[in-house]
C-alpha atoms as a PDB file:
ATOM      1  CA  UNK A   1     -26.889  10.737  12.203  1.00  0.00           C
ATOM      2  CA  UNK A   2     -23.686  10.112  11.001  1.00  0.00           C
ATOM      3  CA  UNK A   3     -24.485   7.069   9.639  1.00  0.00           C
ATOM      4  CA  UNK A   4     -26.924   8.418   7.814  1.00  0.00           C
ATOM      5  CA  UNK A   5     -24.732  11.231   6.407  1.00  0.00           C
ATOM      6  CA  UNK A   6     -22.312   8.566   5.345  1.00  0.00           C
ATOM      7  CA  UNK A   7     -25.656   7.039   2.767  1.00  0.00           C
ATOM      8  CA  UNK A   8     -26.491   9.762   1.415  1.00  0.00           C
ATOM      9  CA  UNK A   9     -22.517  10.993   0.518  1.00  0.00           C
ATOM     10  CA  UNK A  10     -22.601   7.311  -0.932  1.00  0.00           C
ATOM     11  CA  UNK A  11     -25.535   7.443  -2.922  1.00  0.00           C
ATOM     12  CA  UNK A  12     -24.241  10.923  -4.529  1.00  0.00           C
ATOM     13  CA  UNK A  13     -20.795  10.326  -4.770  1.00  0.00           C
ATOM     14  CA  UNK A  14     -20.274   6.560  -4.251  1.00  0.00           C
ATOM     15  CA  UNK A  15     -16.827   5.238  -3.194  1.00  0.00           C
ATOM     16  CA  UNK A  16     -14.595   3.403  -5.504  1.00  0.00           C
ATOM     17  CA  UNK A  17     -11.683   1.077  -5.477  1.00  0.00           C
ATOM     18  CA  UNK A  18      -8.832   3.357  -6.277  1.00  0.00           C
ATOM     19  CA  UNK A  19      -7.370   0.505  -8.168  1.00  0.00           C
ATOM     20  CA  UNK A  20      -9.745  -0.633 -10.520  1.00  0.00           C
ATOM     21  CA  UNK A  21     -12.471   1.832  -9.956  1.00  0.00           C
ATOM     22  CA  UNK A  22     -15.270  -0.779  -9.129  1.00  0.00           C
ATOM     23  CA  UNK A  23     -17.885   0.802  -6.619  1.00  0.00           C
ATOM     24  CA  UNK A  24     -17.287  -0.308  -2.790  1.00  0.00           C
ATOM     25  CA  UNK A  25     -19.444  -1.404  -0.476  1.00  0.00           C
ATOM     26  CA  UNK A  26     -21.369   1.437   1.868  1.00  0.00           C
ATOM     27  CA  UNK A  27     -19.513  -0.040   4.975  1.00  0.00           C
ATOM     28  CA  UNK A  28     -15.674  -0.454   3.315  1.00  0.00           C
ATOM     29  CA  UNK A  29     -13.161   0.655   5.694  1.00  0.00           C
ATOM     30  CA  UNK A  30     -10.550   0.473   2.766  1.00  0.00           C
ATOM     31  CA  UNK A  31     -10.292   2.508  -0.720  1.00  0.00           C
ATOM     32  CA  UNK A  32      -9.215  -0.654  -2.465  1.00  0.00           C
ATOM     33  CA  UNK A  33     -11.297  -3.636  -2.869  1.00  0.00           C
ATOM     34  CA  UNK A  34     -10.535  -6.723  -1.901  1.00  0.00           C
ATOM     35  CA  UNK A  35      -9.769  -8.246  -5.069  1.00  0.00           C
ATOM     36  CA  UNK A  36      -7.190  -5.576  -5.679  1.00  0.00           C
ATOM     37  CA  UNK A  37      -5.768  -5.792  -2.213  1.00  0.00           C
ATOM     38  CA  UNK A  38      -5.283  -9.923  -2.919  1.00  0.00           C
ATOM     39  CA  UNK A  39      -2.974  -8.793  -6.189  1.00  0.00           C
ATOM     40  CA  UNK A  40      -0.808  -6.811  -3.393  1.00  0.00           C
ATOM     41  CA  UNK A  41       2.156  -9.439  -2.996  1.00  0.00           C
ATOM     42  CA  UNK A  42       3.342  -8.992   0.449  1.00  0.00           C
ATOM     43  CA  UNK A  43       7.051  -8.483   1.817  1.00  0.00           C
ATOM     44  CA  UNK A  44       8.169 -12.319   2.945  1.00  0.00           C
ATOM     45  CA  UNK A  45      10.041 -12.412   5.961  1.00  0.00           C
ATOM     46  CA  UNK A  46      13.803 -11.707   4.464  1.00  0.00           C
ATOM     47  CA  UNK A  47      13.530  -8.126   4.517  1.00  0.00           C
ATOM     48  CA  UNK A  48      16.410  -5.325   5.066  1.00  0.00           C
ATOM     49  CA  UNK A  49      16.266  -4.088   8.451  1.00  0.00           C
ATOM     50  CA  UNK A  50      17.016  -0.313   7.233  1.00  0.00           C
ATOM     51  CA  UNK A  51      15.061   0.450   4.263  1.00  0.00           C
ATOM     52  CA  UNK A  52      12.266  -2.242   4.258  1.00  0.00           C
ATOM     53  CA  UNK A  53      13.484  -3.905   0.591  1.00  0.00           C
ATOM     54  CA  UNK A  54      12.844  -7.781  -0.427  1.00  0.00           C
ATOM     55  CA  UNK A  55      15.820 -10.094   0.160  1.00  0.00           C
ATOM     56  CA  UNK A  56      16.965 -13.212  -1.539  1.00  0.00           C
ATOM     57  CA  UNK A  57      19.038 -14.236   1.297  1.00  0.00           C
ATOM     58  CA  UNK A  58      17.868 -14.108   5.025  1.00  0.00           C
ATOM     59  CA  UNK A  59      20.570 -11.227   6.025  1.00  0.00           C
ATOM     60  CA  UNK A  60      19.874  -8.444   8.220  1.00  0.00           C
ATOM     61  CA  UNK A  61      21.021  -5.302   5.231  1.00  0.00           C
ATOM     62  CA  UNK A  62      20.987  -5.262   2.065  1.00  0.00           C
ATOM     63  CA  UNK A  63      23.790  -3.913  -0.069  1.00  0.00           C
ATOM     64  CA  UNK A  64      22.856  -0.613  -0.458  1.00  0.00           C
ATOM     65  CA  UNK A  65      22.234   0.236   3.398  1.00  0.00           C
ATOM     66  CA  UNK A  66      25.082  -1.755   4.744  1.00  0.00           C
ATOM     67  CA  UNK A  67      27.621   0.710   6.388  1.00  0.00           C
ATOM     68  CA  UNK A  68      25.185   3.529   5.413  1.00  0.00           C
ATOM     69  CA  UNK A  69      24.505   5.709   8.550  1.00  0.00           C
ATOM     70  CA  UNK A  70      23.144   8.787   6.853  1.00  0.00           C
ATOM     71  CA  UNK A  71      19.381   7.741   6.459  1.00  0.00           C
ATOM     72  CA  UNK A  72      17.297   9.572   9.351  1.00  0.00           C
ATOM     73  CA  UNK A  73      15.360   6.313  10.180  1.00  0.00           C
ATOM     74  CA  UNK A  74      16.372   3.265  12.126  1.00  0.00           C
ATOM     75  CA  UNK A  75      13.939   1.199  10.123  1.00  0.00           C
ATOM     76  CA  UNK A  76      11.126   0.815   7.655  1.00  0.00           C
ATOM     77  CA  UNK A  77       9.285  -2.006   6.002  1.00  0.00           C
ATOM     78  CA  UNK A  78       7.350  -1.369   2.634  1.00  0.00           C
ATOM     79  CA  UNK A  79       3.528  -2.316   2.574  1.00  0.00           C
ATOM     80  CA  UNK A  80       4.401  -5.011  -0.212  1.00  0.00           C
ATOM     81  CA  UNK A  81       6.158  -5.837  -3.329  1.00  0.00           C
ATOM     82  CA  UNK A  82       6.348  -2.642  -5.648  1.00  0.00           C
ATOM     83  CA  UNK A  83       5.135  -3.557  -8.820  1.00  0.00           C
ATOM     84  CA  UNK A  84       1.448  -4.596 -10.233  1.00  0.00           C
ATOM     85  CA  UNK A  85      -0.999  -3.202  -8.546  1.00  0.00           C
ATOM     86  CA  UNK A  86       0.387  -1.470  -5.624  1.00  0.00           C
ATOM     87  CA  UNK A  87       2.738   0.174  -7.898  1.00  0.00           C
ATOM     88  CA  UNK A  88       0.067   1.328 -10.102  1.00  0.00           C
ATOM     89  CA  UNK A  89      -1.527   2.763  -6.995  1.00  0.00           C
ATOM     90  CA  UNK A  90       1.511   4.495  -5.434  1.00  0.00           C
ATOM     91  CA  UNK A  91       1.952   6.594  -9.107  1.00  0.00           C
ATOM     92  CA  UNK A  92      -1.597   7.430  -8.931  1.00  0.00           C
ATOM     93  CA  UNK A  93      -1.436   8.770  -5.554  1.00  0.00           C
ATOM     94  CA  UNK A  94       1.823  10.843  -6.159  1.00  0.00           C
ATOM     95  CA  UNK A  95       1.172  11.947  -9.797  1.00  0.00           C
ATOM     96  CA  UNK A  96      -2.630  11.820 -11.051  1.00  0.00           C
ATOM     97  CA  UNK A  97      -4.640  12.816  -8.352  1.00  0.00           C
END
């Protein structure tokens, strides 16, 4: 039934890629498509420990959270590289929709 439910929603009011606003498949588990999601440039392994920013050098802090005990996390790490497309995403989240 569900299933069913899900087809007709998608036939009225079809999913779209957030990004680029190019219709999704019926059975997309994601609300970007995968041509968007391959522009996403991924965090590479020399990350700080604390806040989750790209590093240069392979060092466990970066400048900005070394010594810095007042954040209220132990540790974060960002879904990818903010700029392009998942930047464009994030400000369209917070301040469009």
């Amino acid at each position: 039934m569900k299933k069913y439910l899900n087809i007709i929603l998608n036939t009225v009011f079809p999913l779209k890629c957030e990004v680029c606003r190019q219709q999704l498949p019926l059975a997309a588990g994601a609300r970007i498509c995968q041509s968007c999601r391959k522009k996403i440039l991924p965090i590479g392994e020399n990350f700080c420990r604390k806040c989750g920013k790209s590093l240069q050098i392979a060092t466990d802090f970066c400048v900005d959270c070394q010594g810095n005990d007042s954040l209220y996390y132990e540790s974060i790490k960002a879904a990818g590289m903010y700029h392009g497309i998942l930047r464009e995403t994030i400000h369209a989240f917070k301040y469009e929709r």
